[in-house]
N, C-alpha and C. Protein backbone atom coordinates (compact mmCIF):
# COMPACT_ATOMS: atom_id res chain seq x y z
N UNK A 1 35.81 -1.54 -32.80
CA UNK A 1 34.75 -2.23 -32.08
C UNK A 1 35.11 -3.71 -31.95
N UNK A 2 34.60 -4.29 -30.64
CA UNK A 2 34.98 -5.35 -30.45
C UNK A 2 34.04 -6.53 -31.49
N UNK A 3 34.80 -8.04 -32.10
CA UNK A 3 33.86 -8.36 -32.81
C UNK A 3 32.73 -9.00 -32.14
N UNK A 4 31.40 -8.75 -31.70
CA UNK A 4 30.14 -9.48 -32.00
C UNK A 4 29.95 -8.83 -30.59
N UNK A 5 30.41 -7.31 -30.43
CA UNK A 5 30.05 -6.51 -29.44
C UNK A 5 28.84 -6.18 -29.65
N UNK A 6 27.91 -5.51 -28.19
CA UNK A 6 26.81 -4.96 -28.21
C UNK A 6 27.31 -3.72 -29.25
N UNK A 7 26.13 -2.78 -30.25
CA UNK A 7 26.45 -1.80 -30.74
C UNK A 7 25.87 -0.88 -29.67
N UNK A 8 26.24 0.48 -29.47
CA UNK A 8 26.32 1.36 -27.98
C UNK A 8 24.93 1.60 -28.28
N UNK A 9 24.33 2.07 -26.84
CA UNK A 9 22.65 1.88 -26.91
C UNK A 9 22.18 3.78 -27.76
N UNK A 10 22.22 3.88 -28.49
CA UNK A 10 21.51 4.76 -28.40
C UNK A 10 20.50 4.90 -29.30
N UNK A 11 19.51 5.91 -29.57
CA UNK A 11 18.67 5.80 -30.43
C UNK A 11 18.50 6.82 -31.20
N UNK A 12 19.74 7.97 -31.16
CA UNK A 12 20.03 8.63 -32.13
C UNK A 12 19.35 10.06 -31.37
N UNK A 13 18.26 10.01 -30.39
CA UNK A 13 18.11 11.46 -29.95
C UNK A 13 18.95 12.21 -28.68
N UNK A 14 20.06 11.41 -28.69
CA UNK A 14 21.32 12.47 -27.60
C UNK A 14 21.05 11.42 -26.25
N UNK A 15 20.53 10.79 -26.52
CA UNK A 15 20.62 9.95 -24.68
C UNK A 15 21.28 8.66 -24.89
N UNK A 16 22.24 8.30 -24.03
CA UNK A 16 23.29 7.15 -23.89
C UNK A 16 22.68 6.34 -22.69
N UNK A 17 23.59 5.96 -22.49
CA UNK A 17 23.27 4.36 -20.71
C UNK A 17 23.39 5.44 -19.77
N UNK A 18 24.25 6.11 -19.80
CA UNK A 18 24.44 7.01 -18.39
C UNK A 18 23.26 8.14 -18.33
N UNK A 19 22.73 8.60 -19.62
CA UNK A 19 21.66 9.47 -19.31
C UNK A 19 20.46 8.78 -18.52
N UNK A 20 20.31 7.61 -19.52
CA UNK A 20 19.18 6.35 -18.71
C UNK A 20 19.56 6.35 -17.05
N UNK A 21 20.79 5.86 -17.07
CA UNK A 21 20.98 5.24 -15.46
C UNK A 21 20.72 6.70 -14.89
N UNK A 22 20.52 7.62 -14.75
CA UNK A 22 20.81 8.85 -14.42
C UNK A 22 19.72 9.22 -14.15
N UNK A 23 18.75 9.13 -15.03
CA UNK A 23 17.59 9.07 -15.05
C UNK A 23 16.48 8.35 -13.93
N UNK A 24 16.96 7.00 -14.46
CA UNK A 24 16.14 6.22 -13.11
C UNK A 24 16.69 6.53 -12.31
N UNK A 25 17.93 7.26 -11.57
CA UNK A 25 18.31 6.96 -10.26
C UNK A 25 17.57 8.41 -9.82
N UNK A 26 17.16 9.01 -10.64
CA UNK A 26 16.85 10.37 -10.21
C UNK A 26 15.20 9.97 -9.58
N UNK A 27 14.78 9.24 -10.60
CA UNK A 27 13.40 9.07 -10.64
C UNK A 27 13.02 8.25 -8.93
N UNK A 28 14.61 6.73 -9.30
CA UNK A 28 14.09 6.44 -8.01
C UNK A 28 13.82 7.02 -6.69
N UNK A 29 14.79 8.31 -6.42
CA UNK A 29 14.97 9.22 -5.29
C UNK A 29 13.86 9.95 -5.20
N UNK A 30 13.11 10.38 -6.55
CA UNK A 30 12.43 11.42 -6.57
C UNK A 30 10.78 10.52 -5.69
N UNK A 31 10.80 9.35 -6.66
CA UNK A 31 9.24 8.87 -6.38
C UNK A 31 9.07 7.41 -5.80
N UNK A 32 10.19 6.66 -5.52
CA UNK A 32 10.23 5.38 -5.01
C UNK A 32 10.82 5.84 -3.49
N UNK A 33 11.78 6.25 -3.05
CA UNK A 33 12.30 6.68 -1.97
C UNK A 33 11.38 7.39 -0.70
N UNK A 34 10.26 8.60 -1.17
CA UNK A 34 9.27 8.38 -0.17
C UNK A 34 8.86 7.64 -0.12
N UNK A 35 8.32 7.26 -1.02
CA UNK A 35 7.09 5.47 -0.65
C UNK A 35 7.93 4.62 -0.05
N UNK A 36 9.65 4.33 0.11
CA UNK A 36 9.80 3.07 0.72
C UNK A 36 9.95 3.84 2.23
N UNK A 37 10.27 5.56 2.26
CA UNK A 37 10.25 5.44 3.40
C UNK A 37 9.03 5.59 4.19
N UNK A 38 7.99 5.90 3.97
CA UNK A 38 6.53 5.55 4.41
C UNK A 38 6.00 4.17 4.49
N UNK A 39 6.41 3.52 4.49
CA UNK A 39 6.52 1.65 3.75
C UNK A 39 7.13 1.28 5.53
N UNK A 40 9.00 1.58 5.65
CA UNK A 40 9.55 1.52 6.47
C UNK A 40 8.80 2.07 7.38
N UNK A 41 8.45 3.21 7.84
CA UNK A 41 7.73 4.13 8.90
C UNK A 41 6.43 2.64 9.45
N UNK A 42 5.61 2.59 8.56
CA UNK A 42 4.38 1.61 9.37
C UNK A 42 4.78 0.11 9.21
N UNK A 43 5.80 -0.26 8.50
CA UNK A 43 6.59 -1.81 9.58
C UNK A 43 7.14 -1.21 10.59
N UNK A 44 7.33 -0.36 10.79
CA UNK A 44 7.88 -0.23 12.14
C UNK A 44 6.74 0.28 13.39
N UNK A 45 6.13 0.85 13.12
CA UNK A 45 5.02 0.82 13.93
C UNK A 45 4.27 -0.30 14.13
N UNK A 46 3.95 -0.97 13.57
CA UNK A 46 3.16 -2.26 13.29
C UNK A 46 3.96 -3.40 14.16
N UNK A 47 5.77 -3.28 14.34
CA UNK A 47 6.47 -3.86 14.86
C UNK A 47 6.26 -3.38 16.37
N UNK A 48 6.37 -2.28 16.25
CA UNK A 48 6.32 -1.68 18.08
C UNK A 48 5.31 -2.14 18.47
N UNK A 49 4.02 -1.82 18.25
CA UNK A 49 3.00 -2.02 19.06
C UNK A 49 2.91 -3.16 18.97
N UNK A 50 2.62 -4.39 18.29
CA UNK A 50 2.67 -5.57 17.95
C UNK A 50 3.48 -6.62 18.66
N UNK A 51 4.37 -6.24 18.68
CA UNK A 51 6.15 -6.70 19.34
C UNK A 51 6.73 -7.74 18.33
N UNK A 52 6.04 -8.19 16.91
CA UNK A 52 6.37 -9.37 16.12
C UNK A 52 6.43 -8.65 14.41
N UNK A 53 7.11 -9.13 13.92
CA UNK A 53 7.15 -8.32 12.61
C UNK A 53 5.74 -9.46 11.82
N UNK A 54 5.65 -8.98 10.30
CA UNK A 54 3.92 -8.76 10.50
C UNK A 54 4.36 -10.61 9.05
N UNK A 55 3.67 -11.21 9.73
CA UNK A 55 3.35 -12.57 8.26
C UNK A 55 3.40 -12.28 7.19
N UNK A 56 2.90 -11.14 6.57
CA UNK A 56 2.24 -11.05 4.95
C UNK A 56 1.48 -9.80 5.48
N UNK A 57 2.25 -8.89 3.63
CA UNK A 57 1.98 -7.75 3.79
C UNK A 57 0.35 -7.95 2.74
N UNK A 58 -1.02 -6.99 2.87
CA UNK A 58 -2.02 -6.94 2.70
C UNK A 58 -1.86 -5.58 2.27
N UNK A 59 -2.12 -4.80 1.43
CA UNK A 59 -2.14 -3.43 1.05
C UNK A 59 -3.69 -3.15 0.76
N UNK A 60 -3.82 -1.74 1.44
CA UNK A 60 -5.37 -0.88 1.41
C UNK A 60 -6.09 -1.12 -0.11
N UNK A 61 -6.72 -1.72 -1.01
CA UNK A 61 -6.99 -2.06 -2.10
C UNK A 61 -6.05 -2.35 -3.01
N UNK A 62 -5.33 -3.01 -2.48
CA UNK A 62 -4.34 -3.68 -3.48
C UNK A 62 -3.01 -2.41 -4.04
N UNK A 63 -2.96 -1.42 -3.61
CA UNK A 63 -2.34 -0.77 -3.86
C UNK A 63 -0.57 -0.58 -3.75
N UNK A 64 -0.86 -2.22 -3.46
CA UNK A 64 0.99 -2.60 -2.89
C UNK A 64 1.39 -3.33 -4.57
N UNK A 65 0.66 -3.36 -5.38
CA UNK A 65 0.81 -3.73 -6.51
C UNK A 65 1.26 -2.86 -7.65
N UNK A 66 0.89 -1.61 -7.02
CA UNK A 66 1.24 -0.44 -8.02
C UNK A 66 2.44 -0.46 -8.31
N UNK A 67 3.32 0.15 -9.52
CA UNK A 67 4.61 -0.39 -10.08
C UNK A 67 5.61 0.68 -9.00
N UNK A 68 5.04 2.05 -8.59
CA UNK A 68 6.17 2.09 -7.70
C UNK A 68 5.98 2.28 -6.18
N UNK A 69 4.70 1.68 -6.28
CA UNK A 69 4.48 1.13 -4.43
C UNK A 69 5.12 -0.21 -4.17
N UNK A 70 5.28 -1.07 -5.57
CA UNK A 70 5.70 -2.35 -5.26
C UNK A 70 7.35 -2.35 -5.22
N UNK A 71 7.69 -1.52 -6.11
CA UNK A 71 9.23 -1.09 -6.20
C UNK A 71 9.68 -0.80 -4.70
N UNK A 72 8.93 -0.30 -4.07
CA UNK A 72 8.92 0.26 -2.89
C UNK A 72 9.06 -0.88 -1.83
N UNK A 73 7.93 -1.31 -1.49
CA UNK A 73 7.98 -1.87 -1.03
C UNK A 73 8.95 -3.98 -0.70
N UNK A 74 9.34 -3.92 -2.44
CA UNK A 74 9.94 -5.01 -2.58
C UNK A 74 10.77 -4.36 -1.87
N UNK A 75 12.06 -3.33 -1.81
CA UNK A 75 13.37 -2.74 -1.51
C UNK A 75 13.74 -2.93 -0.20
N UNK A 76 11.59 -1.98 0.20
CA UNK A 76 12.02 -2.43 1.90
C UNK A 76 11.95 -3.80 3.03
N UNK A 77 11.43 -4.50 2.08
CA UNK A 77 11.16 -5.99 2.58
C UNK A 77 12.85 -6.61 2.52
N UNK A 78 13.20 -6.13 1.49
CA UNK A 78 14.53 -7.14 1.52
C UNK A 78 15.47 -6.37 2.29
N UNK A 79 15.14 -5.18 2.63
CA UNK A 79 16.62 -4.68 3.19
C UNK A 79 16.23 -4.74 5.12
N UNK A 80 14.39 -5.12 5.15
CA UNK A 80 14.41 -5.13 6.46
C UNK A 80 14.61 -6.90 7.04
N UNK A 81 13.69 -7.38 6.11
CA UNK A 81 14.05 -8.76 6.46
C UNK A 81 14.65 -9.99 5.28
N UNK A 82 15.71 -10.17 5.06
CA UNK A 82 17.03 -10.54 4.24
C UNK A 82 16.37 -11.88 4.41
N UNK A 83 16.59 -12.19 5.68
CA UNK A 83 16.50 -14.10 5.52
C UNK A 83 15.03 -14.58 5.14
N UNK A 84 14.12 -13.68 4.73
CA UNK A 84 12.79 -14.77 4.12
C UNK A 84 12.80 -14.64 2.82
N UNK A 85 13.53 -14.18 1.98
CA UNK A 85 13.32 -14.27 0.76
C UNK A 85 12.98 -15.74 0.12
């Protein structure tokens, strides 16, 4: 071991980093991935009819706050519009 290395993550019940990463990536596909693409679907409607992409997003009771509506929706904000961050 290297000296004043991290010691390897585990916690002794059989799961490593790659089970983790493996994990969320599953999770993200499974339950973040519709929501960003339903997210994407009404900016884009909102864009068509509109003809201007939208100021500030407002969610139906706050529900853009939820941990994976917001996951969601942070992903698709940055991958649709890059330069307002």
């Amino acid at each position: 071991m290297i000296p004043n290395a991290m010691p390897p993550f585990d916690f002794g019940l059989g799961e490593t980093a790659d089970a983790l990463r493996d994990q969320v990536q599953r999770f993200s596909a499974e339950q973040v991935a519709p929501i960003a693409a339903e997210i994407d679907r009404q900016l884009s409607s909102f864009e068509r009819h509109m003809d201007v992409e939208p100021d500030f997003i407002d969610g139906h009771q706050h529900a853009h706050v939820l941990p994976r509506v917001r996951d969601a929706l942070l992903q698709v904000l940055a991958a649709r519009y890059p330069a307002r961050k």
